[in-house]
N, C-alpha and C. Protein backbone atom coordinates (compact mmCIF):
# COMPACT_ATOMS: atom_id res chain seq x y z
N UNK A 1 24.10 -3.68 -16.72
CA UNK A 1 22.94 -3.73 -15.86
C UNK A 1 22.35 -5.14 -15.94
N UNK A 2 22.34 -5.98 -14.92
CA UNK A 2 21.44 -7.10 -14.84
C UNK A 2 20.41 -6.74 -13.84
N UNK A 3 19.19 -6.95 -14.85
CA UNK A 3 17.98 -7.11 -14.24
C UNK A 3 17.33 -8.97 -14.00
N UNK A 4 16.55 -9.18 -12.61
CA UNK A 4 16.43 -10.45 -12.57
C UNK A 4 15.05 -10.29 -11.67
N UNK A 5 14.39 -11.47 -11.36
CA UNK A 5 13.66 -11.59 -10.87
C UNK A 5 13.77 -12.04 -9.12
N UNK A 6 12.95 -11.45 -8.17
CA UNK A 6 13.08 -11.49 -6.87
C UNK A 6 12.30 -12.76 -6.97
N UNK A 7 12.58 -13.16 -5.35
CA UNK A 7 11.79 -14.29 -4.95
C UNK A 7 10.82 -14.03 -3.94
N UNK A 8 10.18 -14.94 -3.41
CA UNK A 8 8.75 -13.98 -2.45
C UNK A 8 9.38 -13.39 -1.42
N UNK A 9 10.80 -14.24 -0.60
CA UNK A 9 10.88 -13.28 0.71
C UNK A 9 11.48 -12.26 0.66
N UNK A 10 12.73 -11.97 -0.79
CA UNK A 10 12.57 -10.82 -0.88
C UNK A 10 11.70 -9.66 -1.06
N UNK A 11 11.05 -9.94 -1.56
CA UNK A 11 9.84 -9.28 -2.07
C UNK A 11 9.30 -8.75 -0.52
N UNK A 12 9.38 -9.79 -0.11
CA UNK A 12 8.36 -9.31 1.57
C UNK A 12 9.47 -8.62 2.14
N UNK A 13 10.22 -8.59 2.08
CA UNK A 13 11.47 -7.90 2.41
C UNK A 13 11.89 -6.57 2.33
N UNK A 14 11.54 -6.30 1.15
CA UNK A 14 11.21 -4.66 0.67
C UNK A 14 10.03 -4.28 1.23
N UNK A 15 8.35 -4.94 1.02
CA UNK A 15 7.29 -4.66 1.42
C UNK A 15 7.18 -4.42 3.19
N UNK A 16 8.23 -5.13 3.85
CA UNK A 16 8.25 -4.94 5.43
C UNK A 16 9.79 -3.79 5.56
N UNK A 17 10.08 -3.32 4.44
CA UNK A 17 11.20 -2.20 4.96
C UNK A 17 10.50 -1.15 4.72
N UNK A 18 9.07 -0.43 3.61
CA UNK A 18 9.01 0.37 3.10
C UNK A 18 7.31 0.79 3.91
N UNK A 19 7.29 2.30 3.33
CA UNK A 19 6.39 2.61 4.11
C UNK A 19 5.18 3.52 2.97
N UNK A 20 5.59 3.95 1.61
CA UNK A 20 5.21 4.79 0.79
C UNK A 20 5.22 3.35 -0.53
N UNK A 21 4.06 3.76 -0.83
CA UNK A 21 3.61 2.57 -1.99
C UNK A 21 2.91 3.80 -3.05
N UNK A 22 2.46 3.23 -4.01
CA UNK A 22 1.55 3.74 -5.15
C UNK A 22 0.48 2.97 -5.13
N UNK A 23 -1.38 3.48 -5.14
CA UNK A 23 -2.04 2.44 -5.25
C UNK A 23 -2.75 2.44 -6.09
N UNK A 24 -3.29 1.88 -7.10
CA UNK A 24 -3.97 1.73 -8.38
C UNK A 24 -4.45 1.03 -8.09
N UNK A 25 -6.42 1.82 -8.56
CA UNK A 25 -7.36 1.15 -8.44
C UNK A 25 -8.48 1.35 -9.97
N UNK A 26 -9.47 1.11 -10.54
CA UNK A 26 -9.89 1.51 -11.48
C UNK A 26 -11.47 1.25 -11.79
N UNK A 27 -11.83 1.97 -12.33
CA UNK A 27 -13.52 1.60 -12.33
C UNK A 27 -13.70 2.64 -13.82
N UNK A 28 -14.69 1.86 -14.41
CA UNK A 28 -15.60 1.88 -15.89
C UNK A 28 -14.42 2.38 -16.76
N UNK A 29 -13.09 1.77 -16.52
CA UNK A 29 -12.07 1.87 -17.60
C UNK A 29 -11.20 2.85 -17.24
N UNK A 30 -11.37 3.48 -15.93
CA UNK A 30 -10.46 4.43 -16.02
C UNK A 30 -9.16 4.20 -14.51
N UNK A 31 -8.15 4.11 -14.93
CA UNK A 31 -7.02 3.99 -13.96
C UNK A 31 -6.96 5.11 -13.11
N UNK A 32 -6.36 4.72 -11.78
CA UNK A 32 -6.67 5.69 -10.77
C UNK A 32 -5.16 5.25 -9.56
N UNK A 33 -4.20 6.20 -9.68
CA UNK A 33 -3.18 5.87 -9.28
C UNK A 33 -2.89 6.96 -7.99
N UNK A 34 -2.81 6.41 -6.88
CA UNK A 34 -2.51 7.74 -5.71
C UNK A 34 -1.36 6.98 -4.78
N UNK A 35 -0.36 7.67 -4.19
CA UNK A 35 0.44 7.35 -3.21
C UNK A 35 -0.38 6.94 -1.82
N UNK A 36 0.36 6.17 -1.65
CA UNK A 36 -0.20 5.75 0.06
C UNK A 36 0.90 5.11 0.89
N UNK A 37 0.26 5.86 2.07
CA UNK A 37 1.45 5.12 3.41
C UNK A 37 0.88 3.53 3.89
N UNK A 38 1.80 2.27 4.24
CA UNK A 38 1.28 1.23 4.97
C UNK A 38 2.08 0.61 5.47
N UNK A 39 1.53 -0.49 5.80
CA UNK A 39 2.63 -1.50 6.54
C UNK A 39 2.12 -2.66 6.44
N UNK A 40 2.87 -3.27 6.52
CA UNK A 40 2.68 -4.96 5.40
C UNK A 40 3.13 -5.68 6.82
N UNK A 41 2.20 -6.93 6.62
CA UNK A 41 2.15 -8.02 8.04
C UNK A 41 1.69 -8.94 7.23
N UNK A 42 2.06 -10.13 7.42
CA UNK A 42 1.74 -11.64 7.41
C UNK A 42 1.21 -11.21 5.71
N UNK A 43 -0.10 -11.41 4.89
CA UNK A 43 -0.53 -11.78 3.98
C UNK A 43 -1.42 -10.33 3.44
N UNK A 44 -0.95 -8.94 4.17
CA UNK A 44 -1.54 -7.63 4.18
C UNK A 44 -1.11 -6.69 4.06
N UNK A 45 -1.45 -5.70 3.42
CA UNK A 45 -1.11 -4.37 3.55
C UNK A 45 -2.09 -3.64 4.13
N UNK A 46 -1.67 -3.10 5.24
CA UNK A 46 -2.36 -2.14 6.12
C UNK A 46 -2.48 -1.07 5.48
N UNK A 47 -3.79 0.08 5.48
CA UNK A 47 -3.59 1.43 5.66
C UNK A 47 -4.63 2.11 5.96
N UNK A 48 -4.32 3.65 6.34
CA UNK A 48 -5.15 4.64 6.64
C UNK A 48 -5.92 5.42 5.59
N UNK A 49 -7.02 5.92 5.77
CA UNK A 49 -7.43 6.90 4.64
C UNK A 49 -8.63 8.06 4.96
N UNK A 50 -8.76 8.80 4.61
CA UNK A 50 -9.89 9.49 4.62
C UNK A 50 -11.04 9.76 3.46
N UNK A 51 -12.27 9.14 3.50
CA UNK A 51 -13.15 9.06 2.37
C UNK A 51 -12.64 9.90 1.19
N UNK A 52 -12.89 9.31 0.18
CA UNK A 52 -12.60 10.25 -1.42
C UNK A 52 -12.35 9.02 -2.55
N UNK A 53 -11.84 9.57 -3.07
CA UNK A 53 -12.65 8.94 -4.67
C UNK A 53 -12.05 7.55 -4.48
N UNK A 54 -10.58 7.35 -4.02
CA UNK A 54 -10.16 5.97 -3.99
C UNK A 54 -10.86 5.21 -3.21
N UNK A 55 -11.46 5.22 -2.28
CA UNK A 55 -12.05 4.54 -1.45
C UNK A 55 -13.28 3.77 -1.78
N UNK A 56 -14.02 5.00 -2.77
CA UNK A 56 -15.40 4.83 -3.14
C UNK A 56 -15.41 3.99 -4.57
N UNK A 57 -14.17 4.12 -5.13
CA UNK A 57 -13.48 3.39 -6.39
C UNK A 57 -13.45 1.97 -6.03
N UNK A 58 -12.75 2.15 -5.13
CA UNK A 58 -12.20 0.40 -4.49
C UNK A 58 -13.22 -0.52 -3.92
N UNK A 59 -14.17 0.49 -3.02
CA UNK A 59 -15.38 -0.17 -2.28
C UNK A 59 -16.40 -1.17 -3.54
N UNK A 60 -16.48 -0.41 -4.97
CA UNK A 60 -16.79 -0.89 -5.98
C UNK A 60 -16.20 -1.55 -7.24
N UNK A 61 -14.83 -1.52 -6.60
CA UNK A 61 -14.49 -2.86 -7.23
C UNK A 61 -12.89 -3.00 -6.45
N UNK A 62 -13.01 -3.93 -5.82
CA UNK A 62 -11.94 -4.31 -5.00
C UNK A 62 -11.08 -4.36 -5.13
N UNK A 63 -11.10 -5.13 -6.74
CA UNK A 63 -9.13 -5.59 -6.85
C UNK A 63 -8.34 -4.21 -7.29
N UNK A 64 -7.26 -4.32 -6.56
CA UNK A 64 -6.07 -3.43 -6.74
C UNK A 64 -4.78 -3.57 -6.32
N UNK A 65 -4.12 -2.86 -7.10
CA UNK A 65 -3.00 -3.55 -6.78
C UNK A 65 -1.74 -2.15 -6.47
N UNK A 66 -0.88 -2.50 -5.97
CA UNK A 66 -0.02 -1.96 -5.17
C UNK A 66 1.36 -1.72 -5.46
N UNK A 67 2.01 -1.06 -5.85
CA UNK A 67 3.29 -0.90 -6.55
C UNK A 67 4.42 0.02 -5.25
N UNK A 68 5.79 -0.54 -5.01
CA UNK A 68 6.88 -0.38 -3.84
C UNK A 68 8.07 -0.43 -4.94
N UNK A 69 8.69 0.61 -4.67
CA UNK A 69 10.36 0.93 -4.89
C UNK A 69 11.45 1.16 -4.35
N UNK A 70 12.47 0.95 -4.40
CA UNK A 70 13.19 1.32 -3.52
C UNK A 70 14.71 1.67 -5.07
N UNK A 71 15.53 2.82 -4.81
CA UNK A 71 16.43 3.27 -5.59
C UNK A 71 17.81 3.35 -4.17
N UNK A 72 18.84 2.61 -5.42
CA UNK A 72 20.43 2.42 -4.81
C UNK A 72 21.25 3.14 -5.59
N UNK A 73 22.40 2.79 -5.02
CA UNK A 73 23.89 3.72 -6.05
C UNK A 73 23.55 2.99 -7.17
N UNK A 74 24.48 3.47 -8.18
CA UNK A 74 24.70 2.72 -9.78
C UNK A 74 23.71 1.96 -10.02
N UNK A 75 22.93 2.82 -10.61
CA UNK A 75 21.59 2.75 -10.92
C UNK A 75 20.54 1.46 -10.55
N UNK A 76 21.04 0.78 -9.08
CA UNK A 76 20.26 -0.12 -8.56
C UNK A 76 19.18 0.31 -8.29
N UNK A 77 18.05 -0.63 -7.78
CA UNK A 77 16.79 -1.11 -7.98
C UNK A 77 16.46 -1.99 -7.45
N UNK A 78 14.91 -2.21 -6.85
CA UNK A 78 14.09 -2.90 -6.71
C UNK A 78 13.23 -2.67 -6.42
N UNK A 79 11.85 -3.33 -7.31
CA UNK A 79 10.57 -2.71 -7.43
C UNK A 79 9.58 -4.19 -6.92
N UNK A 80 8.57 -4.25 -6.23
CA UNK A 80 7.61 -5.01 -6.11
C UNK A 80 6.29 -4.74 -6.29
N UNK A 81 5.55 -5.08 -7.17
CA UNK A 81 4.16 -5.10 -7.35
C UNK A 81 3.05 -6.40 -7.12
N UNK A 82 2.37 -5.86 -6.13
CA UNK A 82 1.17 -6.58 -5.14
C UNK A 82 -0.53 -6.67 -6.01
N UNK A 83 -0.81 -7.35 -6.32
CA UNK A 83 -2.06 -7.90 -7.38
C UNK A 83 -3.05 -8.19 -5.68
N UNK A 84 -3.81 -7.49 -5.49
CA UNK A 84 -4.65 -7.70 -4.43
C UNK A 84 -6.42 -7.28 -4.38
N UNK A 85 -6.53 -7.59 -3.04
CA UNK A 85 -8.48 -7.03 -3.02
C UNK A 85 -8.24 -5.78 -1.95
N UNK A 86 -8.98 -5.47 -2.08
CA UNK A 86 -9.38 -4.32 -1.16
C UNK A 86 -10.46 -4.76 0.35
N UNK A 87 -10.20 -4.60 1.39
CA UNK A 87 -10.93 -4.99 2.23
C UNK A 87 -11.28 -3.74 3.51
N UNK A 88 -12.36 -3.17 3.62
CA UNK A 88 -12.27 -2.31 4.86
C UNK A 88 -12.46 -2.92 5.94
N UNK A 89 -11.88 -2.03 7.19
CA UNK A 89 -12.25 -2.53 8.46
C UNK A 89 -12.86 -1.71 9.27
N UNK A 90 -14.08 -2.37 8.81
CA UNK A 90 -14.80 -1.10 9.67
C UNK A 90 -15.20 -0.96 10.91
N UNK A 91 -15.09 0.32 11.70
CA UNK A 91 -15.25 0.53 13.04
C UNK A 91 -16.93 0.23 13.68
N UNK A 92 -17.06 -1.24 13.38
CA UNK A 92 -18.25 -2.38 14.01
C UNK A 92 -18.03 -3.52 14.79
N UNK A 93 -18.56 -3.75 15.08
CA UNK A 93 -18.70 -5.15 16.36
C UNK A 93 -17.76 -5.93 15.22
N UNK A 94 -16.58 -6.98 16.18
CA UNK A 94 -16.14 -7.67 14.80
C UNK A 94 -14.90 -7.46 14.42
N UNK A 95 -14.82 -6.10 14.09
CA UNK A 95 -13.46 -5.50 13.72
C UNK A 95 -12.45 -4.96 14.33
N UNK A 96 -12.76 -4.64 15.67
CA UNK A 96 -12.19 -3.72 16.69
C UNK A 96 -10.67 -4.63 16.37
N UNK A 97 -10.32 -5.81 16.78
CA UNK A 97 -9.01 -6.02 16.88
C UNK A 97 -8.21 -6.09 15.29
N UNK A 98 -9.06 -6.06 14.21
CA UNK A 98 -8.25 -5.64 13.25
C UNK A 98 -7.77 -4.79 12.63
N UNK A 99 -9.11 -3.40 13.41
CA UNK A 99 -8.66 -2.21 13.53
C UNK A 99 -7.35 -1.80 14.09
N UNK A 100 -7.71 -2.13 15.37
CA UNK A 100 -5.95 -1.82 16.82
C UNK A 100 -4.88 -2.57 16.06
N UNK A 101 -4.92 -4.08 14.93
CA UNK A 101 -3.79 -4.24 14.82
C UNK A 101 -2.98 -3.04 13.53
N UNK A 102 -4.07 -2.34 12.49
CA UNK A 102 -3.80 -1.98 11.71
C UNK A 102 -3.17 -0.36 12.25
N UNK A 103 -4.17 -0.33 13.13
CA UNK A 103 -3.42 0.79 13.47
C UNK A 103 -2.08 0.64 14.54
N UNK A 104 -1.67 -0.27 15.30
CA UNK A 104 -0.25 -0.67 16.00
C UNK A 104 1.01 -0.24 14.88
N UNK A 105 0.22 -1.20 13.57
CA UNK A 105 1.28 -1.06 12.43
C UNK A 105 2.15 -0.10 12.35
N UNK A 106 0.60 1.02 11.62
CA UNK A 106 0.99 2.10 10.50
C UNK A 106 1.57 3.06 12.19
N UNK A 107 1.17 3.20 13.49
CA UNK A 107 1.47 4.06 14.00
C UNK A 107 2.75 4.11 14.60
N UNK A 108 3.94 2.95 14.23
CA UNK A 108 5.28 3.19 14.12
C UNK A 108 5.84 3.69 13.97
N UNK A 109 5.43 4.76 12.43
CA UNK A 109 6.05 5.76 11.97
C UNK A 109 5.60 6.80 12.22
N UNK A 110 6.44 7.92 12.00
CA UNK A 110 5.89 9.39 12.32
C UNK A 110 5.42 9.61 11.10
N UNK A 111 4.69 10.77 11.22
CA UNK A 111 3.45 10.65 10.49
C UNK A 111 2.64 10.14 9.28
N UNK A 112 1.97 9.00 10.18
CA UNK A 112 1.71 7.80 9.50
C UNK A 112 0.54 7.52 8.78
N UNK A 113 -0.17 8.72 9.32
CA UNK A 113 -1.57 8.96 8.88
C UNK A 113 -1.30 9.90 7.68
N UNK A 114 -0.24 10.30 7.03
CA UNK A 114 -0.14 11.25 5.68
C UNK A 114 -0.07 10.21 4.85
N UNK A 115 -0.19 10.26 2.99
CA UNK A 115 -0.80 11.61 2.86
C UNK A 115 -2.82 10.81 3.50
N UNK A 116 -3.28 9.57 4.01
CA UNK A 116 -4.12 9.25 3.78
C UNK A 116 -5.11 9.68 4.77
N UNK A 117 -4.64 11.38 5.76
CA UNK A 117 -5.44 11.73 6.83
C UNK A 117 -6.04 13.07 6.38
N UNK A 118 -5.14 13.59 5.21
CA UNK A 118 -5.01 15.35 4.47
C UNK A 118 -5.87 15.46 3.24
N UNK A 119 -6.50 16.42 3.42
CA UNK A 119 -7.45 16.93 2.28
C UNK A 119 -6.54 18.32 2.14
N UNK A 120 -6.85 18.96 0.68
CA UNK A 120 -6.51 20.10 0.85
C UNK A 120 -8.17 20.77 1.43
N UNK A 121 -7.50 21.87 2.12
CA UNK A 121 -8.58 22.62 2.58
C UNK A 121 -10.37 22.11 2.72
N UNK A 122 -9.62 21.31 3.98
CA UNK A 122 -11.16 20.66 4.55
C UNK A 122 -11.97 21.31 5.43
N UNK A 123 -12.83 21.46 5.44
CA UNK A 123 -13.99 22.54 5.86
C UNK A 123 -14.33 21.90 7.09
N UNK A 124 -14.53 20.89 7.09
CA UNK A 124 -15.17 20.25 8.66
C UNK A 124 -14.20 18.78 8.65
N UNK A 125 -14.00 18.27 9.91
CA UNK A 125 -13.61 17.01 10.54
C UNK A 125 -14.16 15.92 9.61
N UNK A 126 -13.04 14.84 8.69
CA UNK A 126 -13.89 14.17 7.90
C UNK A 126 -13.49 12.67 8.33
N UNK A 127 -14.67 11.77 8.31
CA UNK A 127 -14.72 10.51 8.25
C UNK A 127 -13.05 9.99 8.25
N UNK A 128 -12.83 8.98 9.00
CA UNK A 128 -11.44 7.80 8.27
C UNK A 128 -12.05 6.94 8.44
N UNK A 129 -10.92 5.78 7.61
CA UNK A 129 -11.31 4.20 8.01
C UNK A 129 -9.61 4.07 8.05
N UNK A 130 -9.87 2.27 7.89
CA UNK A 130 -8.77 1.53 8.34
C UNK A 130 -9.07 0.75 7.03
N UNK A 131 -7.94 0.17 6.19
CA UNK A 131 -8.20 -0.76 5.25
C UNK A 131 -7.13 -1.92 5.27
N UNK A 132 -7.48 -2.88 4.45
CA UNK A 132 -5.92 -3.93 4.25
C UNK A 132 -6.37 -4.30 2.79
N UNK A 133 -5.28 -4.67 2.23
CA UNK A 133 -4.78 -5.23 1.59
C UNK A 133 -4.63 -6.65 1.19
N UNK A 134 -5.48 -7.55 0.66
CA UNK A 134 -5.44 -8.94 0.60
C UNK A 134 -4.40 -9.47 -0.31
N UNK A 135 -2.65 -9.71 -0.24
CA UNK A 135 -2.50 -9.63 -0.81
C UNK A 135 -2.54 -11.27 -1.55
N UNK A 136 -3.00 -10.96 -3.13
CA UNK A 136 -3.12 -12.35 -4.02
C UNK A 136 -2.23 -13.00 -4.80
N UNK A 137 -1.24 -12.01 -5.22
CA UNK A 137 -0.44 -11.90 -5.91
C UNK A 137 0.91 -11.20 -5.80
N UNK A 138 2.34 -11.79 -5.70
CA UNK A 138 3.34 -10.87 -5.17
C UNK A 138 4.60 -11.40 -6.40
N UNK A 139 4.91 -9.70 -6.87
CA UNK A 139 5.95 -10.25 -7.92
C UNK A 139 6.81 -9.27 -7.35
N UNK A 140 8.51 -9.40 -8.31
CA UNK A 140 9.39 -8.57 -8.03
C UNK A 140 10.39 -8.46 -8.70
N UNK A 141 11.37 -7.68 -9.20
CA UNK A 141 12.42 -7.56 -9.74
C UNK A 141 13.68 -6.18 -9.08
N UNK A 142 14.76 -6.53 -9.64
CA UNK A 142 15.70 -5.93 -8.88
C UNK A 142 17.00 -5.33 -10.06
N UNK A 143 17.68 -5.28 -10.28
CA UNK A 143 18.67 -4.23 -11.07
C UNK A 143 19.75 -3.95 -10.58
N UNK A 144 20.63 -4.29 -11.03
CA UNK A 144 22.64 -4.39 -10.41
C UNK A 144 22.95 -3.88 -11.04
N UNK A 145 23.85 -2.69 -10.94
CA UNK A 145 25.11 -2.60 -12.12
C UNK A 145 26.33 -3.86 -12.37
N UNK A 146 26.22 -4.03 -13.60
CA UNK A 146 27.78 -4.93 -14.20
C UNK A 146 28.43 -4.78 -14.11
N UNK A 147 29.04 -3.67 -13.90
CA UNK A 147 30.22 -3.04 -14.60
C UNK A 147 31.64 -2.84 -13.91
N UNK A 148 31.14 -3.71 -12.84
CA UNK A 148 32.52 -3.74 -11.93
C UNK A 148 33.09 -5.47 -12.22
């Protein structure tokens, strides 16, 4: 097995093939790790969400960061992790076109709004936003089998 280090355009490479990330955010010491759908453009990660704890986590402290995998035959690999801020876009004077672009993105895929549109058992119609991703920081590594 050689493991090595990616370079940035790979890195953006995986981040513009993939659509399911992990996002870790944390407040008064405590880590806070949830899946999320997005889509990565120029210096961002796009995504959808519906109010709840990550949101209200992140709104109070921004930085977070973003973890992408991808698994091959013989036990290949490649993983990228994104060191970023948190930024909303909120539906105000201002934002409208960074809204439409975020949503152009994520609405490529079929269903693009999971899991960040689903509550379990929601009682009434709840709030979304639109967020991105500033990203600050982009690392990566990858994993070959030897053995041929």
């Amino acid at each position: 097995m050689i493991i090595a280090e990616m370079d940035k355009s790979e890195c953006m490479a995986l981040l513009g093939s993939s659509q399911l990330g992990r996002l870790a955010c944390a407040k008064g010491g405590q880590p806070y790790v949830v899946p999320i759908t997005f889509a990565a453009d120029g210096n961002f990660l796009y995504g959808f969400s519906l109010l709840g704890l990550k949101i209200d986590w992140m709104r109070d402290k921004p930085a977070v960061c973003v973890q992408v995998d991808e698994f091959g035959a013989a036990r290949e690999w490649r993983s990228v992790v994104v060191n970023g801020r948190y930024e909303e876009l909120p539906d105000r004077i201002g934002w409208k076109q960074q809204r439409e672009h975020a949503w152009s993105l994520l609405s490529r895929h079929a269903q693009w709004w999971e899991p960040g549109g689903l509550k379990p058992m929601a009682e009434t119609p709840a709030p979304h936003l639109f967020y991105r991703i500033i990203m600050d920081e982009i690392t990566g590594r990858h994993a070959k089998d030897d053995s041929n």
